[in-house]
Protein backbone atom coordinates (compact mmCIF):
# COMPACT_ATOMS: atom_id res chain seq x y z
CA UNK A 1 -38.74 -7.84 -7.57
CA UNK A 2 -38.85 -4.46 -8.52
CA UNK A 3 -36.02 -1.78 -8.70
CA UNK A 4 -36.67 1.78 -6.98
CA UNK A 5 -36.55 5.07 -9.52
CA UNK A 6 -36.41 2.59 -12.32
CA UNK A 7 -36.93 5.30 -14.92
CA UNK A 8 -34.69 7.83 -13.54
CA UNK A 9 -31.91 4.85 -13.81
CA UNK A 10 -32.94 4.45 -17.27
CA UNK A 11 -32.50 8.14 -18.18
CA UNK A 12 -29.30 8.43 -16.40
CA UNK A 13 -27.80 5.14 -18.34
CA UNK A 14 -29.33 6.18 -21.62
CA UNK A 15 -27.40 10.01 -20.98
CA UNK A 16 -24.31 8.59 -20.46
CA UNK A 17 -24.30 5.61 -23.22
CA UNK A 18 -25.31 8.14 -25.58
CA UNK A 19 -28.70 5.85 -26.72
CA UNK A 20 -31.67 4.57 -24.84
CA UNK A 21 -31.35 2.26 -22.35
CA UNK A 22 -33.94 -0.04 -20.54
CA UNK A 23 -33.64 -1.52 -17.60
CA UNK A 24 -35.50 -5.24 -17.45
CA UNK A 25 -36.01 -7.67 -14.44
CA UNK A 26 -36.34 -10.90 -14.49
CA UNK A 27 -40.07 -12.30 -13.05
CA UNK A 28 -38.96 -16.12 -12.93
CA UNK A 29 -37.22 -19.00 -14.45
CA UNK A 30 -33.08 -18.85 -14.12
CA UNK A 31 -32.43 -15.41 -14.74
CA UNK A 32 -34.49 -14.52 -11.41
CA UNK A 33 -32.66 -17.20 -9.50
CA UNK A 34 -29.46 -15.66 -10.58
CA UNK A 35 -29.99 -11.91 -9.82
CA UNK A 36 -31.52 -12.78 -6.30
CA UNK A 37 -27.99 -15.33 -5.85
CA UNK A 38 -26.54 -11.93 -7.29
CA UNK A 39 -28.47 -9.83 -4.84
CA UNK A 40 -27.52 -11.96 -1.81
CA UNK A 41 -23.72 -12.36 -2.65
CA UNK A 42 -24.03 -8.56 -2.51
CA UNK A 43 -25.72 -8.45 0.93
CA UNK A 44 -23.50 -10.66 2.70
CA UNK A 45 -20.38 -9.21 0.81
CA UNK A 46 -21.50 -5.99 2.45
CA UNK A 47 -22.32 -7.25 5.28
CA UNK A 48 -18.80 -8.64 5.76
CA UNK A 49 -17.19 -5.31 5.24
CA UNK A 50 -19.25 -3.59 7.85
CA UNK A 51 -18.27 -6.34 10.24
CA UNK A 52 -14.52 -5.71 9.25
CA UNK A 53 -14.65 -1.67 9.43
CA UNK A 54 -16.29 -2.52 13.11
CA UNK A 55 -12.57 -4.77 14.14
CA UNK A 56 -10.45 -2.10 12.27
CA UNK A 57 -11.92 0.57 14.26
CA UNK A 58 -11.16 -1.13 18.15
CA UNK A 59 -7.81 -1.95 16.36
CA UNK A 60 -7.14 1.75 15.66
CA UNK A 61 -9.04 2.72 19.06
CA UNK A 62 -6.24 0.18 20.39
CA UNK A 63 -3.39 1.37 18.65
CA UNK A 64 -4.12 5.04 19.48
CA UNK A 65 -4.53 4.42 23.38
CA UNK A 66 -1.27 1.42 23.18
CA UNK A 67 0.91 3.87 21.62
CA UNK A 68 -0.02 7.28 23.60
CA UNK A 69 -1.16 8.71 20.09
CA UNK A 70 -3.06 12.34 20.13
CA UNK A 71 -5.73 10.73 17.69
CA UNK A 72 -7.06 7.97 16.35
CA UNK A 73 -5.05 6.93 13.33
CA UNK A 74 -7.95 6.61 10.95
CA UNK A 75 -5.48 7.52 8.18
CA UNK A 76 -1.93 5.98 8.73
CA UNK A 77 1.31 6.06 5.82
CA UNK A 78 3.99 3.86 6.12
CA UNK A 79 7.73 3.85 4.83
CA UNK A 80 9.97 1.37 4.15
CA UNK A 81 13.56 1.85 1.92
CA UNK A 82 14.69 -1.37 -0.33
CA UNK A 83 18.37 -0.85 -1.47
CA UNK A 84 21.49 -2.93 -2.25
CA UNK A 85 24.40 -1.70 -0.45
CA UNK A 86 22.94 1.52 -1.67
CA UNK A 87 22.35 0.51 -5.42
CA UNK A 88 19.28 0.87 -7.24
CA UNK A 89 17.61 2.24 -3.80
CA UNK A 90 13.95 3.17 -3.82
CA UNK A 91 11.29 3.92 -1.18
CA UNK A 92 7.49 2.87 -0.77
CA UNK A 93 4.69 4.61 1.04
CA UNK A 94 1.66 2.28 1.31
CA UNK A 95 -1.49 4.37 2.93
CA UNK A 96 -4.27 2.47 5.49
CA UNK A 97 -7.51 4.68 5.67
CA UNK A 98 -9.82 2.76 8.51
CA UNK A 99 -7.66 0.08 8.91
CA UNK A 100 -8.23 -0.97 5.08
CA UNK A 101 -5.25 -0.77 2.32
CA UNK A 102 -6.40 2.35 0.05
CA UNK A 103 -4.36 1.63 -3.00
CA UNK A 104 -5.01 5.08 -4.76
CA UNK A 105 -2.77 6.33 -1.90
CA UNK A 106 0.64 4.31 -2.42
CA UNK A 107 3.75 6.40 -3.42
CA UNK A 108 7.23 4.98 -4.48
CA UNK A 109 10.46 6.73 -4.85
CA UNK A 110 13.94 6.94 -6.56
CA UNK A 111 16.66 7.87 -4.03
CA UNK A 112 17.91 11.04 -5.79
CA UNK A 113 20.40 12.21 -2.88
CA UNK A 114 22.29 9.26 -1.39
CA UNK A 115 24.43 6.85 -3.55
CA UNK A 116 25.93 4.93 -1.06
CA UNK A 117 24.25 2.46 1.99
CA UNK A 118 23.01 5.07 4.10
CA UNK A 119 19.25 4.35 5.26
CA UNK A 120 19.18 7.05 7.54
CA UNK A 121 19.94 9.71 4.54
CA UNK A 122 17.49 7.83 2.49
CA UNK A 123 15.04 7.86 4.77
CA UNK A 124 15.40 11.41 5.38
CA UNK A 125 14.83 12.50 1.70
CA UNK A 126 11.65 10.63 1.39
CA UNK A 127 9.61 11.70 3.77
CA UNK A 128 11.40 15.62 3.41
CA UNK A 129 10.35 15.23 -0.28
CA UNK A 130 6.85 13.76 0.33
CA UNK A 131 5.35 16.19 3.37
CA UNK A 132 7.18 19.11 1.45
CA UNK A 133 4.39 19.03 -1.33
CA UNK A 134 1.46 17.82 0.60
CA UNK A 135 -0.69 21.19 1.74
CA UNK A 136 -1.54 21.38 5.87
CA UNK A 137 -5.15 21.33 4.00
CA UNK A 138 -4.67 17.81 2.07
CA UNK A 139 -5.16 15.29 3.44
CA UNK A 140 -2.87 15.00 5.59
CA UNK A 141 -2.16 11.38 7.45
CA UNK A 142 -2.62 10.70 11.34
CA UNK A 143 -0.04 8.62 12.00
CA UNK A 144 3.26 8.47 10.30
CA UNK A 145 4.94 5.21 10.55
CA UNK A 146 8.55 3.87 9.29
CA UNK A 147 10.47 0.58 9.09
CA UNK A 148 13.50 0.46 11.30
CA UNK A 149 14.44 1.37 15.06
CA UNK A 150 15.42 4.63 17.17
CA UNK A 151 17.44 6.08 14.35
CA UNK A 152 14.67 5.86 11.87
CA UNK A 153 12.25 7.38 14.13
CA UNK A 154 14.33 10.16 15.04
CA UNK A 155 14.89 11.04 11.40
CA UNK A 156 11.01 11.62 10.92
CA UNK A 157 10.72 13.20 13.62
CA UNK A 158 13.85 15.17 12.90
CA UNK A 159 12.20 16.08 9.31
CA UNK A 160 8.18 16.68 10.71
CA UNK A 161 10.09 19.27 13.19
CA UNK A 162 12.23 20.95 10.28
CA UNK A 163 8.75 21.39 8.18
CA UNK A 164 6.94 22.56 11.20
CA UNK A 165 4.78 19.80 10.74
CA UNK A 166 5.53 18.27 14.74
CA UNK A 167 1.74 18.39 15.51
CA UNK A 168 2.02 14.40 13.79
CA UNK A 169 2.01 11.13 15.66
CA UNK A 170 5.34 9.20 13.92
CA UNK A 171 6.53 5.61 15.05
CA UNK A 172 8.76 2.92 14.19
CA UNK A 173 8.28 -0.79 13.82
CA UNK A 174 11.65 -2.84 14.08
CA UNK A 175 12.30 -6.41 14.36
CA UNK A 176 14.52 -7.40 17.41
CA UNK A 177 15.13 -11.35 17.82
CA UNK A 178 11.96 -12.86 18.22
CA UNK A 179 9.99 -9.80 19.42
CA UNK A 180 9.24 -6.81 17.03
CA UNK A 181 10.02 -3.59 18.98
CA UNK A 182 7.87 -0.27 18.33
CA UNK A 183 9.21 2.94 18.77
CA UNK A 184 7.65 5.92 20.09
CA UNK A 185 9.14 9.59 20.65
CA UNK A 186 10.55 10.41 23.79
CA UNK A 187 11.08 7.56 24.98
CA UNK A 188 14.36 5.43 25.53
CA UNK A 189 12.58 2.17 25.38
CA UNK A 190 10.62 0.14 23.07
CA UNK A 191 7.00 -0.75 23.88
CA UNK A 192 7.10 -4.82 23.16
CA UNK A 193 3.35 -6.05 22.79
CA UNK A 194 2.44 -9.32 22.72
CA UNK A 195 2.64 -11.68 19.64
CA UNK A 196 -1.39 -11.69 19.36
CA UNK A 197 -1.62 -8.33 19.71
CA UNK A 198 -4.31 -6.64 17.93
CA UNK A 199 -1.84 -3.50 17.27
CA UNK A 200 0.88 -5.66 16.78
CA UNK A 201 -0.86 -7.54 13.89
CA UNK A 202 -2.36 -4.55 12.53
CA UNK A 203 1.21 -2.72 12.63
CA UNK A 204 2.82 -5.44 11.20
CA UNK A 205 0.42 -6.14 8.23
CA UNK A 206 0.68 -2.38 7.13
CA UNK A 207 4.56 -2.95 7.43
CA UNK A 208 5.29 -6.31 5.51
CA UNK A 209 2.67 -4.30 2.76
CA UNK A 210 5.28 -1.41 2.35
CA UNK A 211 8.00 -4.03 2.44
CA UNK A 212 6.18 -5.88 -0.29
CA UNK A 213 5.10 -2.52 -2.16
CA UNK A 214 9.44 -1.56 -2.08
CA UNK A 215 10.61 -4.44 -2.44
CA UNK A 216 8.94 -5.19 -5.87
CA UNK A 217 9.54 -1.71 -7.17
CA UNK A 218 13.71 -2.39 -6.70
CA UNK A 219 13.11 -5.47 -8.40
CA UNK A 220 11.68 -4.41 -11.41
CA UNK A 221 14.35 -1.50 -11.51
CA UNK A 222 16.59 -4.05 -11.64
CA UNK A 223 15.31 -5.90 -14.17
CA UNK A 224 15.41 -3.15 -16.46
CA UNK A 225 18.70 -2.79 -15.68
CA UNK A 226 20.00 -6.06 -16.27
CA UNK A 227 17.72 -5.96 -19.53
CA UNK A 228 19.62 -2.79 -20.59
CA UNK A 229 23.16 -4.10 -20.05
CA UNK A 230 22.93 -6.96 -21.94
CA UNK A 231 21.81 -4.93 -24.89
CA UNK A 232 24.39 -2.55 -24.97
CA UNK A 233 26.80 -5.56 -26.20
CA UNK A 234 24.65 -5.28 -29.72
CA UNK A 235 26.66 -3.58 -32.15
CA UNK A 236 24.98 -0.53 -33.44
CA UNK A 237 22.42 -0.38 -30.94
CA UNK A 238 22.92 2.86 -29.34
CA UNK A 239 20.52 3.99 -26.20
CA UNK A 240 17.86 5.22 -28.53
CA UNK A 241 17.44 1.74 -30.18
CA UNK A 242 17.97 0.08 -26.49
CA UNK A 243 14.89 1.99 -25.44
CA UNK A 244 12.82 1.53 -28.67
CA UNK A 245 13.11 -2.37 -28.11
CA UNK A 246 12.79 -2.87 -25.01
CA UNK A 247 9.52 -0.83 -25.46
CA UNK A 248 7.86 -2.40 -28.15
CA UNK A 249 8.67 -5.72 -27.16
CA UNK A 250 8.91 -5.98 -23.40
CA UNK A 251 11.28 -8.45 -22.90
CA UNK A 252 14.54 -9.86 -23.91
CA UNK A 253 13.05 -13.62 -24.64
CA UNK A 254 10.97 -11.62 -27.05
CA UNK A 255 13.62 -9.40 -28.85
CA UNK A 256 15.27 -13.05 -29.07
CA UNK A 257 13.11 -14.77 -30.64
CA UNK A 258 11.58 -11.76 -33.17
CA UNK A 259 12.46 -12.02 -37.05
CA UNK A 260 14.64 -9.68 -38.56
CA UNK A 261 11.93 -8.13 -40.53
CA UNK A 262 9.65 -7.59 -37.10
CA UNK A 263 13.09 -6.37 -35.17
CA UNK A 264 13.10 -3.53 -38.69
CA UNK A 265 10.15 -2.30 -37.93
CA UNK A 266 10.72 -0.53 -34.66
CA UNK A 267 11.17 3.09 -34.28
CA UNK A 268 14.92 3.51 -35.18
CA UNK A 269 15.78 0.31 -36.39
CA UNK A 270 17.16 -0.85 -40.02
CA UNK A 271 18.01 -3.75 -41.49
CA UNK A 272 21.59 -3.85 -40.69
CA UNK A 273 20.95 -2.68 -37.26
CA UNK A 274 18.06 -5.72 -37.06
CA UNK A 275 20.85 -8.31 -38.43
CA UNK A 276 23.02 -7.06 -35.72
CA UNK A 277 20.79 -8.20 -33.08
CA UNK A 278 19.60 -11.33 -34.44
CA UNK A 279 23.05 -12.03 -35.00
CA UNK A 280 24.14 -11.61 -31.40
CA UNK A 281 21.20 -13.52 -29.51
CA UNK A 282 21.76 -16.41 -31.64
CA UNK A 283 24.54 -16.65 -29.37
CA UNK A 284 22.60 -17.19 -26.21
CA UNK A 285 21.15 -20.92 -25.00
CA UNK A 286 17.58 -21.20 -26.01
CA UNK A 287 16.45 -21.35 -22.51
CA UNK A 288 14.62 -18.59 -21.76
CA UNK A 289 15.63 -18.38 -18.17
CA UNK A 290 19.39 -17.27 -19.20
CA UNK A 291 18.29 -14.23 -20.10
């Protein structure tokens, strides 16, 4: 078993390592077994991605002639808004390029505008604020898809038109008893496919992924919150300090159970300061779970 432009793989390893490298292959024994298991993992591995780019693509070819699309949605970004009663709210934008998750391509998104449970106005500032910076020239998706009904839909459509960017395919995915309902412009009606639908699977698992994607950005938001609150009850731990510890050591079961002398040590701290907040967490159950 012999590796093509051996030396030329040698030079280019040994360039960017910064020393000579060589390039050896086994002849036999357990180290040849190994690299031709190796070998064949490889081949089937890429084998079963060619298979899966080949059912993405009638999916998409499927989607495109299902939903009356001007082309095929080889590049597809999805919204979805997580909020509580308007607190804390955030957005996601997951990206599908051939059918396939492309993680590089996910966006998420503080609600700067709208401080009150209104998904229509939050809906409406994310996807203003994310096709305001992308160039007609970059990349640009095919199909534009949100979470919700009618009024969803009409707001991206609402904000494509207002950027001059109407030329884009936009729908809407909403669920409606025990049928999901998609949403197309110009049209009164939802188209309701069947529960095995290819388009309806596909449109669903790029959906649940922005849900998912939201979903645990609000979560950790609020976790930082809740983190932050409790601290501010430490005497002479202003937000300075509240940010310094939290920082260094992640967590509040850790600023718990640090020493004084570690708790010092942080960027701001003192000893008095430190005494302060060992003092007030000995006040707290030692389960870790009530904090």
């Amino acid at each position: 078993m012999e590796i093509e432009d051996r030396k030329l793989l040698e030079e280019w390893f040994s360039e960017k390592k910064g020393r000579k490298i060589k390039i050896h292959v086994p002849k036999k024994g357990e180290k040849l077994k190994l690299l031709r298991m190796v070998m064949e993992n490889a081949k089937n591995s890429f084998m079963d991605r060619q298979r899966e780019k080949g059912f993405n693509l009638k999916a998409l070819e499927e989607i495109q002639k299902r939903l009356h699309l001007k082309r095929l949605p080889g590049k597809i970004e999805c919204f979805d808004i997580s909020n509580i009663s308007g607190k804390l709210a955030v957005a996601s934008m997951v990206t599908f390029r051939e059918g396939m998750a492309y993680k590089d391509g996910y966006r998420r998104f503080k609600i700067k505008t709208v401080d009150q449970a209104d998904d229509y106005g939050m809906m409406y500032e994310v996807i203003k604020r994310r096709y305001s910076r992308v160039s007609e020239n970059n990349d640009m998706p095919d199909l534009i898809m949100v979470d919700g009904g009618k009024g969803q839909l009409n707001v991206a459509v609402r904000v494509l038109k207002e950027l001059k960017r109407d030329n884009m395919d936009a729908i809407s995915l909403a669920k409606g008893g025990d049928r999901e309902k998609i949403f197309i412009p110009n049209r009164r009606d939802p188209i309701i496919l069947q529960k095995d639908s290819k388009t309806l699977l596909f449109l669903q698992q790029i959906r649940n992924e922005a849900h998912r994607f939201a979903l645990t950005y609000h979560q950790n938001l609020r976790r930082k919150q809740n983190l932050r609150s409790i601290l501010e009850d430490v005497p002479g731990v202003g937000l300075e300090r509240k940010k310094a510890l939290l920082k260094h050591f992640g967590s509040l079961k850790s600023i718990k159970n640090a020493s004084i002398k570690d708790l010092s040590t942080v960027p701001g701290m003192n000893i008095k300061a430190a005494e302060n907040v060992s003092e007030f967490f000995r006040g707290f159950p030692s389960d870790s779970e009530s904090l």
